[in-house]
PDB file of N, CA and C in Angstrom:
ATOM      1  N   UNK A   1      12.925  13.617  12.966  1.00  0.00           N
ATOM      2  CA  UNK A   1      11.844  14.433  12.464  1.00  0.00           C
ATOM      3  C   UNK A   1      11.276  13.768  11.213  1.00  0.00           C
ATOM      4  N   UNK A   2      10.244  13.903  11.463  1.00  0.00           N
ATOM      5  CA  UNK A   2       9.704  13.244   9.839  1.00  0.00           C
ATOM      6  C   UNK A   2       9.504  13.646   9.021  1.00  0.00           C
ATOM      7  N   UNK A   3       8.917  13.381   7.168  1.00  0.00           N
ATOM      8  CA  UNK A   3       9.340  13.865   6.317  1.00  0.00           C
ATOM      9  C   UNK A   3       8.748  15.268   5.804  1.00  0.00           C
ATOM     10  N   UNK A   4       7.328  14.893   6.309  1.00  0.00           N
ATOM     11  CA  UNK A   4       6.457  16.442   6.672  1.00  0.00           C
ATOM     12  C   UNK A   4       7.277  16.982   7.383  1.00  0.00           C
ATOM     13  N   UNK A   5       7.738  17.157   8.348  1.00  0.00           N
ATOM     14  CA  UNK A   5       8.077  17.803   9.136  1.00  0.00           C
ATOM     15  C   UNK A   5       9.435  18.859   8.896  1.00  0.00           C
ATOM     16  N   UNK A   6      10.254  17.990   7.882  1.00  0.00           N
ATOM     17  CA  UNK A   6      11.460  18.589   7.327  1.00  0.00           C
ATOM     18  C   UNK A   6      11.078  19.339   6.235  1.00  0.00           C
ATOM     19  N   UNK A   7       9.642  18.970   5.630  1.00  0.00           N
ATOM     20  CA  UNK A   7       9.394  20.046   4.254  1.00  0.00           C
ATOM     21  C   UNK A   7       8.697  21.479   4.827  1.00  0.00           C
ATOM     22  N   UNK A   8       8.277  20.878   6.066  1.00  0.00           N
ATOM     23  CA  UNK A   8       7.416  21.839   6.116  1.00  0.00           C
ATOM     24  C   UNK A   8       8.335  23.345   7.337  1.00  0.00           C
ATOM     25  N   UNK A   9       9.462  22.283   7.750  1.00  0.00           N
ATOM     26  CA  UNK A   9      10.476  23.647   8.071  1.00  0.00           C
ATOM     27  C   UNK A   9      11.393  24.211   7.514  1.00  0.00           C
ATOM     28  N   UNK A  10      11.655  23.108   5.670  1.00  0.00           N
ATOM     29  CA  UNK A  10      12.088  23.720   4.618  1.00  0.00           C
ATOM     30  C   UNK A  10      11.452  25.115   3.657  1.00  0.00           C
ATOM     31  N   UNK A  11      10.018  24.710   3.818  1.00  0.00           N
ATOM     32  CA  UNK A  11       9.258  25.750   3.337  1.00  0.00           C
ATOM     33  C   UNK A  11       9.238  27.140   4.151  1.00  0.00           C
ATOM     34  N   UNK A  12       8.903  27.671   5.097  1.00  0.00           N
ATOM     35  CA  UNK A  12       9.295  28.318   6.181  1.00  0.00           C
ATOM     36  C   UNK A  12      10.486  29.100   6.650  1.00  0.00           C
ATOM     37  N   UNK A  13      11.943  28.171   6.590  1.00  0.00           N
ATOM     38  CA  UNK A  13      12.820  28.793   6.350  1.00  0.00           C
ATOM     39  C   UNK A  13      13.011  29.388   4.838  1.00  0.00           C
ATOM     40  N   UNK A  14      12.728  28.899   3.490  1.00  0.00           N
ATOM     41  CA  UNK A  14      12.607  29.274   2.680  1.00  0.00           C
ATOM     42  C   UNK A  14      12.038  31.028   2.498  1.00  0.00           C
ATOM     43  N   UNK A  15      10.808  30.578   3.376  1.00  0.00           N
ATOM     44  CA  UNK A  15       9.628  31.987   3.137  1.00  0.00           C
ATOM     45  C   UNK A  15      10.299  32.797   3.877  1.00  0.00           C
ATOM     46  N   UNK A  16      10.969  32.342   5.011  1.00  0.00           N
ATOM     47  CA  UNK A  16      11.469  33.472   5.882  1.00  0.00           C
ATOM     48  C   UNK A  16      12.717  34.124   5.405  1.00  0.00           C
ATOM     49  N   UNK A  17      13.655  33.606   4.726  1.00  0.00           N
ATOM     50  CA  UNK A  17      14.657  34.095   4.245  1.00  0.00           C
ATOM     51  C   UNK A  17      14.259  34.682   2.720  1.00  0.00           C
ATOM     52  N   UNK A  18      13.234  34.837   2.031  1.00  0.00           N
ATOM     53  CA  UNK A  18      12.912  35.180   0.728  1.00  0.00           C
ATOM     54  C   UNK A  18      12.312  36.679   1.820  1.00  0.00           C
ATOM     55  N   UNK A  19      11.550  36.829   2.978  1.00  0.00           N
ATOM     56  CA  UNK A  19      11.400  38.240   3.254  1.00  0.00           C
ATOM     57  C   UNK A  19      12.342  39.409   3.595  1.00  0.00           C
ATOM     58  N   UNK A  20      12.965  38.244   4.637  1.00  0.00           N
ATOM     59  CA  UNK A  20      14.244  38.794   4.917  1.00  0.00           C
ATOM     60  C   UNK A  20      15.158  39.901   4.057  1.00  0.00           C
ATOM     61  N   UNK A  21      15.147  38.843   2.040  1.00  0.00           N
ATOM     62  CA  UNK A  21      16.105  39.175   1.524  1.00  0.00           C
ATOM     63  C   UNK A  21      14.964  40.456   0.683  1.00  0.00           C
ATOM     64  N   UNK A  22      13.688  40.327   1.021  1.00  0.00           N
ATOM     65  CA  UNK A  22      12.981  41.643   0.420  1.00  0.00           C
ATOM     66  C   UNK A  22      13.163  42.578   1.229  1.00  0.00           C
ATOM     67  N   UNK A  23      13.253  42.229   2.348  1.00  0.00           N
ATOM     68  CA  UNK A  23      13.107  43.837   3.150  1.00  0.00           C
ATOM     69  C   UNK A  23      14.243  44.416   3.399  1.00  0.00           C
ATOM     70  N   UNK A  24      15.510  43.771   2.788  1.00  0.00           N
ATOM     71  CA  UNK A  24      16.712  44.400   2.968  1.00  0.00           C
ATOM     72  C   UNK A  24      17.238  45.082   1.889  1.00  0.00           C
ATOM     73  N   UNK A  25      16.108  44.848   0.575  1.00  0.00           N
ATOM     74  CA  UNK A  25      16.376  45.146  -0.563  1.00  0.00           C
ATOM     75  C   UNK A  25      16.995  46.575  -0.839  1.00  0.00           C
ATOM     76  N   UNK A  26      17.372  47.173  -1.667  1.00  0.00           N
ATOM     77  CA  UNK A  26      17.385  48.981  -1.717  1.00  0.00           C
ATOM     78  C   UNK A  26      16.391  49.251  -2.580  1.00  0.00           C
ATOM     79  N   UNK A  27      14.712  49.012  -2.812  1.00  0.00           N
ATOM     80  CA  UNK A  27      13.488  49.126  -3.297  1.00  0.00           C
ATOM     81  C   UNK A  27      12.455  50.002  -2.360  1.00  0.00           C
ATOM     82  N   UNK A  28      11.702  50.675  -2.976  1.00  0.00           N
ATOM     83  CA  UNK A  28      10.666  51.295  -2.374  1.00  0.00           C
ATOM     84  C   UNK A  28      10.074  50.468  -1.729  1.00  0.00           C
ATOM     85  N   UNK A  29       8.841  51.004  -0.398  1.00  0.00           N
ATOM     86  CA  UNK A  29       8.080  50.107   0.153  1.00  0.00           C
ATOM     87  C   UNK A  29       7.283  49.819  -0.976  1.00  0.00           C
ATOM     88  N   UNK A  30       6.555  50.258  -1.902  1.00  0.00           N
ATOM     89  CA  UNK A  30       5.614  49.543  -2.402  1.00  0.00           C
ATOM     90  C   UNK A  30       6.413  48.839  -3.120  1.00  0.00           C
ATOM     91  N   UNK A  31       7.383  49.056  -4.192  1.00  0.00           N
ATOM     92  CA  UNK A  31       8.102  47.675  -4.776  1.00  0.00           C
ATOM     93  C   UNK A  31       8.667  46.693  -3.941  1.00  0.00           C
ATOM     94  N   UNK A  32       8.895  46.986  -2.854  1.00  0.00           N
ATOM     95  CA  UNK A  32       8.581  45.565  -1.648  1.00  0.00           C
ATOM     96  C   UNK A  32       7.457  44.768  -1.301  1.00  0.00           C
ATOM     97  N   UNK A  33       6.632  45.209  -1.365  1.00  0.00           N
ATOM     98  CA  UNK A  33       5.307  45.098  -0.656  1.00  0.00           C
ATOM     99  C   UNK A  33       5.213  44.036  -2.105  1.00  0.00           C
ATOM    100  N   UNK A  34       4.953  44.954  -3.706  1.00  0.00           N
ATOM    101  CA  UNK A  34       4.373  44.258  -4.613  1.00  0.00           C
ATOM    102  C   UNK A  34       5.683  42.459  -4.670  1.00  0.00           C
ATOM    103  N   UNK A  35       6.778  42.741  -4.338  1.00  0.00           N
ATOM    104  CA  UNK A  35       7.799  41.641  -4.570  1.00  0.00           C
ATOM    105  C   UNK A  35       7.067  40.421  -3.204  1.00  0.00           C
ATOM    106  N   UNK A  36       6.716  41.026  -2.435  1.00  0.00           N
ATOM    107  CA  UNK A  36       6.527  39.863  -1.103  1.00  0.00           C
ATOM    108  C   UNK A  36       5.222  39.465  -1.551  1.00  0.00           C
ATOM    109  N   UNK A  37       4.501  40.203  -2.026  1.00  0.00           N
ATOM    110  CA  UNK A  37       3.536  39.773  -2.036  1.00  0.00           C
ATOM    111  C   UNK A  37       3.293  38.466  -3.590  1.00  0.00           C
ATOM    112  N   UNK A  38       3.896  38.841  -4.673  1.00  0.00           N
ATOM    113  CA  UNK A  38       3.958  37.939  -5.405  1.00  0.00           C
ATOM    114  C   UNK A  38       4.995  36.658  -5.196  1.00  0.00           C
ATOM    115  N   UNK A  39       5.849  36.801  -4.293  1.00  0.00           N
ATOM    116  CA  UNK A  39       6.537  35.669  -3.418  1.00  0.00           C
ATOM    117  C   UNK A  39       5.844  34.984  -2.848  1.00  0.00           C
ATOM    118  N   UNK A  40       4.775  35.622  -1.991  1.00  0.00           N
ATOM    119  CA  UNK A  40       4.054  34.649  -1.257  1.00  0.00           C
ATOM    120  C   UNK A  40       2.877  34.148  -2.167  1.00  0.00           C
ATOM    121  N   UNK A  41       2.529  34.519  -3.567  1.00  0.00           N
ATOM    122  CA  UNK A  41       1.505  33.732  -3.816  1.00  0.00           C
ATOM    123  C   UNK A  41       2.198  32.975  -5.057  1.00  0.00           C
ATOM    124  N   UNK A  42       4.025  33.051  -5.432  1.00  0.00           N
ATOM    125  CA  UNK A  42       4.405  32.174  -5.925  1.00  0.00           C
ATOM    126  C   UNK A  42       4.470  30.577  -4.931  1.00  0.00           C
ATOM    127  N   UNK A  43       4.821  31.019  -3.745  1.00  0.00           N
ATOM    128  CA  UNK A  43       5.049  30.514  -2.702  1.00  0.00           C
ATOM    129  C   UNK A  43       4.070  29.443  -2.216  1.00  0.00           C
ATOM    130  N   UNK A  44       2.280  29.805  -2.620  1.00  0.00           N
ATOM    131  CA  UNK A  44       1.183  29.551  -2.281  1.00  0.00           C
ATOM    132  C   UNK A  44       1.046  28.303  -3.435  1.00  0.00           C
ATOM    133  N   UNK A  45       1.332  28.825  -4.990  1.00  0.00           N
ATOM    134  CA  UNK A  45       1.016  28.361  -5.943  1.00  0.00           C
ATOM    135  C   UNK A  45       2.218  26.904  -6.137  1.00  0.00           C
ATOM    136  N   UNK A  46       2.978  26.897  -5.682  1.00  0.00           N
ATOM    137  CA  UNK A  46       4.492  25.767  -5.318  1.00  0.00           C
ATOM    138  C   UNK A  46       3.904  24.889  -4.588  1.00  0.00           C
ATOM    139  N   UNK A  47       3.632  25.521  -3.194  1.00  0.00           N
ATOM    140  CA  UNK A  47       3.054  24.644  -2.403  1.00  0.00           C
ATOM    141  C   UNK A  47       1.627  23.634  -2.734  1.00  0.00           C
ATOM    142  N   UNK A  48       1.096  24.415  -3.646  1.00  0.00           N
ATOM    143  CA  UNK A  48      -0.598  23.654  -3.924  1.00  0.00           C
ATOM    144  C   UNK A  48       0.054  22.602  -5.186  1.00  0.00           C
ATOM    145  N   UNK A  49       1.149  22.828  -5.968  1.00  0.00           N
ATOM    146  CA  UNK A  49       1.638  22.266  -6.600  1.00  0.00           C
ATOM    147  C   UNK A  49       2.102  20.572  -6.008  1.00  0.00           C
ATOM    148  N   UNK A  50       3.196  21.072  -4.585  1.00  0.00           N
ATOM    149  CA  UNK A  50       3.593  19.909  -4.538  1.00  0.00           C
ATOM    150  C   UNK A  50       2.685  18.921  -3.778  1.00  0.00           C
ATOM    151  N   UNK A  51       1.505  19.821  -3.157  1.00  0.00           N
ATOM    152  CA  UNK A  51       0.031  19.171  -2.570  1.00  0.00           C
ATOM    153  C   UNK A  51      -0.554  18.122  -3.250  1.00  0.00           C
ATOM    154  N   UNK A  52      -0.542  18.659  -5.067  1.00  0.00           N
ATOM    155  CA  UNK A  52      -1.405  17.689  -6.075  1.00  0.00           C
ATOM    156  C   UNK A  52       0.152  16.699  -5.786  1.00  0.00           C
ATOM    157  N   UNK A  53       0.842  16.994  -6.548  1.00  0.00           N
ATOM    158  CA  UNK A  53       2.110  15.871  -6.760  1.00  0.00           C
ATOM    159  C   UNK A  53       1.836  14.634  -5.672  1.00  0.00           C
ATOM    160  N   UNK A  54       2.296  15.338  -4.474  1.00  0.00           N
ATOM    161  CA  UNK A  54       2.220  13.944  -2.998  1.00  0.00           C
ATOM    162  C   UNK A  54       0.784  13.532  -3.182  1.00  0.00           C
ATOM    163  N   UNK A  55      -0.170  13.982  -3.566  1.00  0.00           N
ATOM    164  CA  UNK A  55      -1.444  13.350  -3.275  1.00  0.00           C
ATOM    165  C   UNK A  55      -1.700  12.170  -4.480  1.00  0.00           C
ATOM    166  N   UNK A  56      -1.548  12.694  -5.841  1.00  0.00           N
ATOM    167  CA  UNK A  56      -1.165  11.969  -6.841  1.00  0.00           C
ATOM    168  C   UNK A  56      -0.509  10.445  -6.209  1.00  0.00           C
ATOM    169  N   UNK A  57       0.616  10.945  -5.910  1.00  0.00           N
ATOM    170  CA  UNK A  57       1.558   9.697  -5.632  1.00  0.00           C
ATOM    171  C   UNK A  57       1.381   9.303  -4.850  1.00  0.00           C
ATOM    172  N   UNK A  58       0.568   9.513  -3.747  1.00  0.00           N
ATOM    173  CA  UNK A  58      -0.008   8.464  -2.597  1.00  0.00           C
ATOM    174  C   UNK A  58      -0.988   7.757  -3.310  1.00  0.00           C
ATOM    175  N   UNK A  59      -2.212   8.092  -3.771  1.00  0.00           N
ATOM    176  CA  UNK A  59      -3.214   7.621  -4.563  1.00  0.00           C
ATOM    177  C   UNK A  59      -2.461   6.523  -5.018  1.00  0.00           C
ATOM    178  N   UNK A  60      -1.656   6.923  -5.965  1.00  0.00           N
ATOM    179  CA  UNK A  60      -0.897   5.628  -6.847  1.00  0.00           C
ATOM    180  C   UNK A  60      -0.846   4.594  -5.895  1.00  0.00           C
ATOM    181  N   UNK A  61       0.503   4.794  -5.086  1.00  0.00           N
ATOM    182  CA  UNK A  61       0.660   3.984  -3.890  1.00  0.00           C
ATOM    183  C   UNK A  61       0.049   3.063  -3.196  1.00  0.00           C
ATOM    184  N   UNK A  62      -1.015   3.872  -2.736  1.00  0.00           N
ATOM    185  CA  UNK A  62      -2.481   3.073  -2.270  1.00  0.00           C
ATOM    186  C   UNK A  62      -3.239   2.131  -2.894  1.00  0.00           C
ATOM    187  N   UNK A  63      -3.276   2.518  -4.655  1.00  0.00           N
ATOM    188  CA  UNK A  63      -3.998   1.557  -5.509  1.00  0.00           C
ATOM    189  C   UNK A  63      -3.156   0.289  -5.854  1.00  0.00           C
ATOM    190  N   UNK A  64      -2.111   0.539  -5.866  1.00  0.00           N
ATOM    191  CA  UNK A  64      -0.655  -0.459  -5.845  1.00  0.00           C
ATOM    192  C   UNK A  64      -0.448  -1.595  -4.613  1.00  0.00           C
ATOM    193  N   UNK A  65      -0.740  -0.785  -3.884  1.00  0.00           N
ATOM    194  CA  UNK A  65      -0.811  -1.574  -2.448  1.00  0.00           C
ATOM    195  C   UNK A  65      -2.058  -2.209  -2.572  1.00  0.00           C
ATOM    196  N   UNK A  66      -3.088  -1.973  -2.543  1.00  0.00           N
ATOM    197  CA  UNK A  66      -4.469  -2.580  -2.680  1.00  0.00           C
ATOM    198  C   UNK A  66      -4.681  -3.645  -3.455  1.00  0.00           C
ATOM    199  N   UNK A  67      -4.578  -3.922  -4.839  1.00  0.00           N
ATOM    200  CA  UNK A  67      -4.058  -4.492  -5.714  1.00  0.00           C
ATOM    201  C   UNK A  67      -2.970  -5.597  -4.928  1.00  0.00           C
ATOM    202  N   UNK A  68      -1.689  -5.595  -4.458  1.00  0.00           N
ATOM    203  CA  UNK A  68      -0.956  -6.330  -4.201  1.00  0.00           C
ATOM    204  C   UNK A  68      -1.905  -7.188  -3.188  1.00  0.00           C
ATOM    205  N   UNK A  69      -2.526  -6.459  -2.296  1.00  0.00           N
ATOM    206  CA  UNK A  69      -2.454  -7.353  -1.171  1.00  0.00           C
ATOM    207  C   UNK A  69      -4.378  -8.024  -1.655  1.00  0.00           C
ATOM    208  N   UNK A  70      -5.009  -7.769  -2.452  1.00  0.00           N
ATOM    209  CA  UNK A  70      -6.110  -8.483  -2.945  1.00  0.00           C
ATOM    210  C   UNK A  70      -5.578  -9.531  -3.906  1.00  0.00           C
ATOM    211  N   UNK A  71      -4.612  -9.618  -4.495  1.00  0.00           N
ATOM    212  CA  UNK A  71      -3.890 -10.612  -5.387  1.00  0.00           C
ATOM    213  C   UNK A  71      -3.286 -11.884  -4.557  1.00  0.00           C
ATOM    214  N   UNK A  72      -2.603 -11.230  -3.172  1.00  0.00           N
ATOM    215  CA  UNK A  72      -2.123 -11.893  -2.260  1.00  0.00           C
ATOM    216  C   UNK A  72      -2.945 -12.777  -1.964  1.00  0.00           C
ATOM    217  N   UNK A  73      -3.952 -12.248  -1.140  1.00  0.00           N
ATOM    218  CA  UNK A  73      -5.599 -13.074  -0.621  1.00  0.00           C
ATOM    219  C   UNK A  73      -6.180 -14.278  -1.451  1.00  0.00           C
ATOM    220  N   UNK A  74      -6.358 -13.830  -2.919  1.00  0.00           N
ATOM    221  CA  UNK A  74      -6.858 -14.301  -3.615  1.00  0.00           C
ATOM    222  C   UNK A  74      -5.911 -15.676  -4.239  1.00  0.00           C
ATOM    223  N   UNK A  75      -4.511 -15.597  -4.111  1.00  0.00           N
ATOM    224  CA  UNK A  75      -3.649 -16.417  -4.674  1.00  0.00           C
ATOM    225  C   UNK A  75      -3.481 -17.409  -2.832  1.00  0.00           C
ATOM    226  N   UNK A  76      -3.690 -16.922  -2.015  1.00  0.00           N
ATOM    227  CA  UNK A  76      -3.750 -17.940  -0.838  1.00  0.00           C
ATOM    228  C   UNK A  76      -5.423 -18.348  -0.392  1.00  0.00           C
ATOM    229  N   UNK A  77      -5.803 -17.613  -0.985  1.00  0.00           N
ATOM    230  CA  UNK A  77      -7.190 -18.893  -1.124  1.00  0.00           C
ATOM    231  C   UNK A  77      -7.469 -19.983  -1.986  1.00  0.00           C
ATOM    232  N   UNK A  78      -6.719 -19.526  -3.344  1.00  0.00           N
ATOM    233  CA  UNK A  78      -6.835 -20.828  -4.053  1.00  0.00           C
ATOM    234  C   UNK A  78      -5.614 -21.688  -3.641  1.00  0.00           C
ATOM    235  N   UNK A  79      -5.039 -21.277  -2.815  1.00  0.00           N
ATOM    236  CA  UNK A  79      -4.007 -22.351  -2.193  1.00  0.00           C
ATOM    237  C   UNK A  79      -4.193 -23.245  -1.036  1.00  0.00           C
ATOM    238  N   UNK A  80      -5.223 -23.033  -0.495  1.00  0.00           N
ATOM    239  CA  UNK A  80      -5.694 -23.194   0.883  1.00  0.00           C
ATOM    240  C   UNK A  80      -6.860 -24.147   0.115  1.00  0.00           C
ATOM    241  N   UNK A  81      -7.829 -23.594  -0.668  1.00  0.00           N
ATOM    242  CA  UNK A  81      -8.837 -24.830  -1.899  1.00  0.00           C
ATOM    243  C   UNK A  81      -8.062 -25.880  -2.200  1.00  0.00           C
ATOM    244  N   UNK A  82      -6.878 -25.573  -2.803  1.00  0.00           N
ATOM    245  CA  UNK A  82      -6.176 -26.894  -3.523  1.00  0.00           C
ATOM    246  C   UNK A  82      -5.692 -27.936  -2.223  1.00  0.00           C
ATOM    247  N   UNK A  83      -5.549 -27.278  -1.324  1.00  0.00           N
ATOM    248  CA  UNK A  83      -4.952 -28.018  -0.212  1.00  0.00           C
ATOM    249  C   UNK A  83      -5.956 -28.648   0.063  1.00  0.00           C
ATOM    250  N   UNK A  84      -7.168 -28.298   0.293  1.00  0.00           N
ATOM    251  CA  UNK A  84      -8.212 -28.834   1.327  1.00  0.00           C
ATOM    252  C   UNK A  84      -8.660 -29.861   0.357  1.00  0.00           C
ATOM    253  N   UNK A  85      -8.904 -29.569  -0.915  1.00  0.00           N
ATOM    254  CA  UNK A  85      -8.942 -30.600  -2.391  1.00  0.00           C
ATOM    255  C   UNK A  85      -8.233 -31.956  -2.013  1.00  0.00           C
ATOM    256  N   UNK A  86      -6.554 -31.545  -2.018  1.00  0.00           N
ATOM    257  CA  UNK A  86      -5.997 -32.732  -1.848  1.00  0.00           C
ATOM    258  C   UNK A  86      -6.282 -33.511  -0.856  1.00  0.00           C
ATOM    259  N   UNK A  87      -6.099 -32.925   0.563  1.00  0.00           N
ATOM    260  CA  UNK A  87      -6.597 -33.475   1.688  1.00  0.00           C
ATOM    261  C   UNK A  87      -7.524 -34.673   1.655  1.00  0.00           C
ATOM    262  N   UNK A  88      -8.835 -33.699   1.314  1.00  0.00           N
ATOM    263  CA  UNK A  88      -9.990 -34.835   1.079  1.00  0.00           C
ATOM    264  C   UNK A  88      -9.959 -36.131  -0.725  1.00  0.00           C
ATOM    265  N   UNK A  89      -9.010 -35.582  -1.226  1.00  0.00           N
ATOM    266  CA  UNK A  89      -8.906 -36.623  -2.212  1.00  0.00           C
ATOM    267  C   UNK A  89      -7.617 -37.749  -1.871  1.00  0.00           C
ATOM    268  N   UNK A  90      -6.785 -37.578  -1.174  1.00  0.00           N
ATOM    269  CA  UNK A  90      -6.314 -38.553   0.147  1.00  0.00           C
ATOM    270  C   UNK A  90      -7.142 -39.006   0.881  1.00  0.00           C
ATOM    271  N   UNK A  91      -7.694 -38.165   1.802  1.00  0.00           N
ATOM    272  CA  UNK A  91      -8.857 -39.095   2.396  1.00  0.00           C
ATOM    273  C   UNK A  91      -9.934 -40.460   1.898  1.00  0.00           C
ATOM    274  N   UNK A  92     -10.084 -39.294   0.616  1.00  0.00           N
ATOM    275  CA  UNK A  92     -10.943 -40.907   0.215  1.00  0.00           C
ATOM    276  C   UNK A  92     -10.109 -42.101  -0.341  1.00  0.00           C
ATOM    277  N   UNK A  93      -9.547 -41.576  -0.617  1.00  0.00           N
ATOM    278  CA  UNK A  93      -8.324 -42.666  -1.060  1.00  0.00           C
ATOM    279  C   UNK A  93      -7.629 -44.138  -0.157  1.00  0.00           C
ATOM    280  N   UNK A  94      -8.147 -43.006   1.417  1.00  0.00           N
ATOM    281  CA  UNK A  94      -7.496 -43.792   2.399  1.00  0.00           C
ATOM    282  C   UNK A  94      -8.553 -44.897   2.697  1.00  0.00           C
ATOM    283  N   UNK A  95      -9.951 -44.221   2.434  1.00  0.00           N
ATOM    284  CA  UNK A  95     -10.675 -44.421   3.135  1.00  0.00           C
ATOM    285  C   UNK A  95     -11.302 -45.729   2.214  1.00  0.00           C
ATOM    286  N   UNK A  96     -11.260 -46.115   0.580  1.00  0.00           N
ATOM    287  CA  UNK A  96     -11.439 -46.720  -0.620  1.00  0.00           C
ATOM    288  C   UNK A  96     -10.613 -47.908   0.136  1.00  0.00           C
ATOM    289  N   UNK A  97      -9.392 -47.499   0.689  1.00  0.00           N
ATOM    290  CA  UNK A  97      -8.342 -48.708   0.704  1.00  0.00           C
ATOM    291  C   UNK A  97      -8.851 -49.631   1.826  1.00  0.00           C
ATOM    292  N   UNK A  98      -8.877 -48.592   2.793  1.00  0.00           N
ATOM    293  CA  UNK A  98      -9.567 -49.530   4.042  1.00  0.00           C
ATOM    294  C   UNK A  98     -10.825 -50.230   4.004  1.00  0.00           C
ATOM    295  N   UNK A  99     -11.835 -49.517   3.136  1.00  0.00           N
ATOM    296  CA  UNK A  99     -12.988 -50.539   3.295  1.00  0.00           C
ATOM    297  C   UNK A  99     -12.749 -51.923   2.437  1.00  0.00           C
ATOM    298  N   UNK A 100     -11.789 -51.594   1.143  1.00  0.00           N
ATOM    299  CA  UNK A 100     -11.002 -52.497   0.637  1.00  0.00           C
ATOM    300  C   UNK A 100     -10.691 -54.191   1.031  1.00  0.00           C
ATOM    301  N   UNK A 101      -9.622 -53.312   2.131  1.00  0.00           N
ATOM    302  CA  UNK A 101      -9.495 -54.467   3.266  1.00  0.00           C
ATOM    303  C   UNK A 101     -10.314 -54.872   3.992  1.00  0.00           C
ATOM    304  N   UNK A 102     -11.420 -53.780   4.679  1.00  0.00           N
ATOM    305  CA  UNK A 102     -12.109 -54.468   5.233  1.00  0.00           C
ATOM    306  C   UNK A 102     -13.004 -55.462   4.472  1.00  0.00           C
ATOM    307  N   UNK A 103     -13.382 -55.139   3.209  1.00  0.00           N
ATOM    308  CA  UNK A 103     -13.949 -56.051   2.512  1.00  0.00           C
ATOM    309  C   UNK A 103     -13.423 -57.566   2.177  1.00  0.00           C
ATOM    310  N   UNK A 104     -11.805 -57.496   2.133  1.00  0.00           N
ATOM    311  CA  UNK A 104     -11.191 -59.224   1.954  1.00  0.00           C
ATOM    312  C   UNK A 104     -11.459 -59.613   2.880  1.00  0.00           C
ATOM    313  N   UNK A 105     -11.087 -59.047   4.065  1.00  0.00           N
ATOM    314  CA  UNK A 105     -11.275 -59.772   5.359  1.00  0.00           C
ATOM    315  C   UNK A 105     -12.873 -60.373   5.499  1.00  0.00           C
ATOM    316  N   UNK A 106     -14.053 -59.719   5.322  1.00  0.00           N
ATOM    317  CA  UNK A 106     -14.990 -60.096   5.237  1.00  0.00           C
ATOM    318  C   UNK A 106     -15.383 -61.566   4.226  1.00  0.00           C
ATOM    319  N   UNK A 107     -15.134 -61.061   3.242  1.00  0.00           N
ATOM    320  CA  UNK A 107     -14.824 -62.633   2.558  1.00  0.00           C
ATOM    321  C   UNK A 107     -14.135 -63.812   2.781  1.00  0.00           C
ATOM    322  N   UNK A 108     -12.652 -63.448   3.583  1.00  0.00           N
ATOM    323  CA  UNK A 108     -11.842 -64.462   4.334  1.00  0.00           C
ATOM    324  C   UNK A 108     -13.113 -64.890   4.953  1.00  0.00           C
ATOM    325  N   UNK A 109     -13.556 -64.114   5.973  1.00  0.00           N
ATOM    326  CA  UNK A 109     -14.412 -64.821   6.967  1.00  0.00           C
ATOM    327  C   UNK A 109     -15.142 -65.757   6.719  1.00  0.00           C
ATOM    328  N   UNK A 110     -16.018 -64.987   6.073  1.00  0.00           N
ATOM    329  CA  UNK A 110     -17.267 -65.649   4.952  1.00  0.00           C
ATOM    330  C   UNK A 110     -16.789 -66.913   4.598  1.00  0.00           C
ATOM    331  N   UNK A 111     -15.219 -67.669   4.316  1.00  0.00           N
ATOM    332  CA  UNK A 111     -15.076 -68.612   3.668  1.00  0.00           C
ATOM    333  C   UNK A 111     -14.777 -69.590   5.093  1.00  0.00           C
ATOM    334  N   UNK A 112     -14.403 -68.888   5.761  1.00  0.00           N
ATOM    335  CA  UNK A 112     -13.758 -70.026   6.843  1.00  0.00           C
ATOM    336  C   UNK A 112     -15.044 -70.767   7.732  1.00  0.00           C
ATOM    337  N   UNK A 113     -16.286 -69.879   7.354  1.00  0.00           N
ATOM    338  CA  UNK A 113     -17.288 -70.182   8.074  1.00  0.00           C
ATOM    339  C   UNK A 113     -17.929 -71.535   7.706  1.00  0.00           C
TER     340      UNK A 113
END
């Protein structure tokens, strides 16, 4: 069962056993009536309570998470730049050397001619 699911048959059994223990009371109906009834809007006022709380702390959560994974992105793009950087600054490197050579060789030639 999931975690809603356990609060929300915690709450319930809660409410149901808080009537239970009113209507078995030795109180008049109306001092029952007034006890259930401020039960259930303590009951109302708990619940809207722990509503803000979880919503609060998801929010957090969410901005935390968001944050992580835009930091993530952003730290493997400049990793993926530096790579492609090096890449092509090897390349030319390779590419400096070879015309290099191809250039002695051209002069060898040039001389044997």
């Amino acid at each position: 069962m999931s975690t809603k699911g356990n609060f929300l048959a915690f709450l319930g059994g809660a409410a149901a056993g808080a009537v239970v223990a009113l209507l078995f009371a030795p109180d008049k109906g109306e001092e029952t009536r007034k006890k259930i009834g401020k039960a259930v809007a303590d009951g109302k006022e708990r619940a809207g309570e722990l509503y803000q709380t979880g919503k609060k702390k998801f929010q957090q959560s969410y901005e935390h998470g968001r944050q992580k994974v835009t930091e993530t992105y952003r730290k493997g793009r400049e990793r993926i730049s530096d790579a492609i950087a090096q890449g092509r600054e090897m390349a030319d490197e390779e590419l400096e050397a070879l015309r290099g050579s191809v250039d002695k060789e051209d002069k060898r030639d040039d001389k044997k001619e």
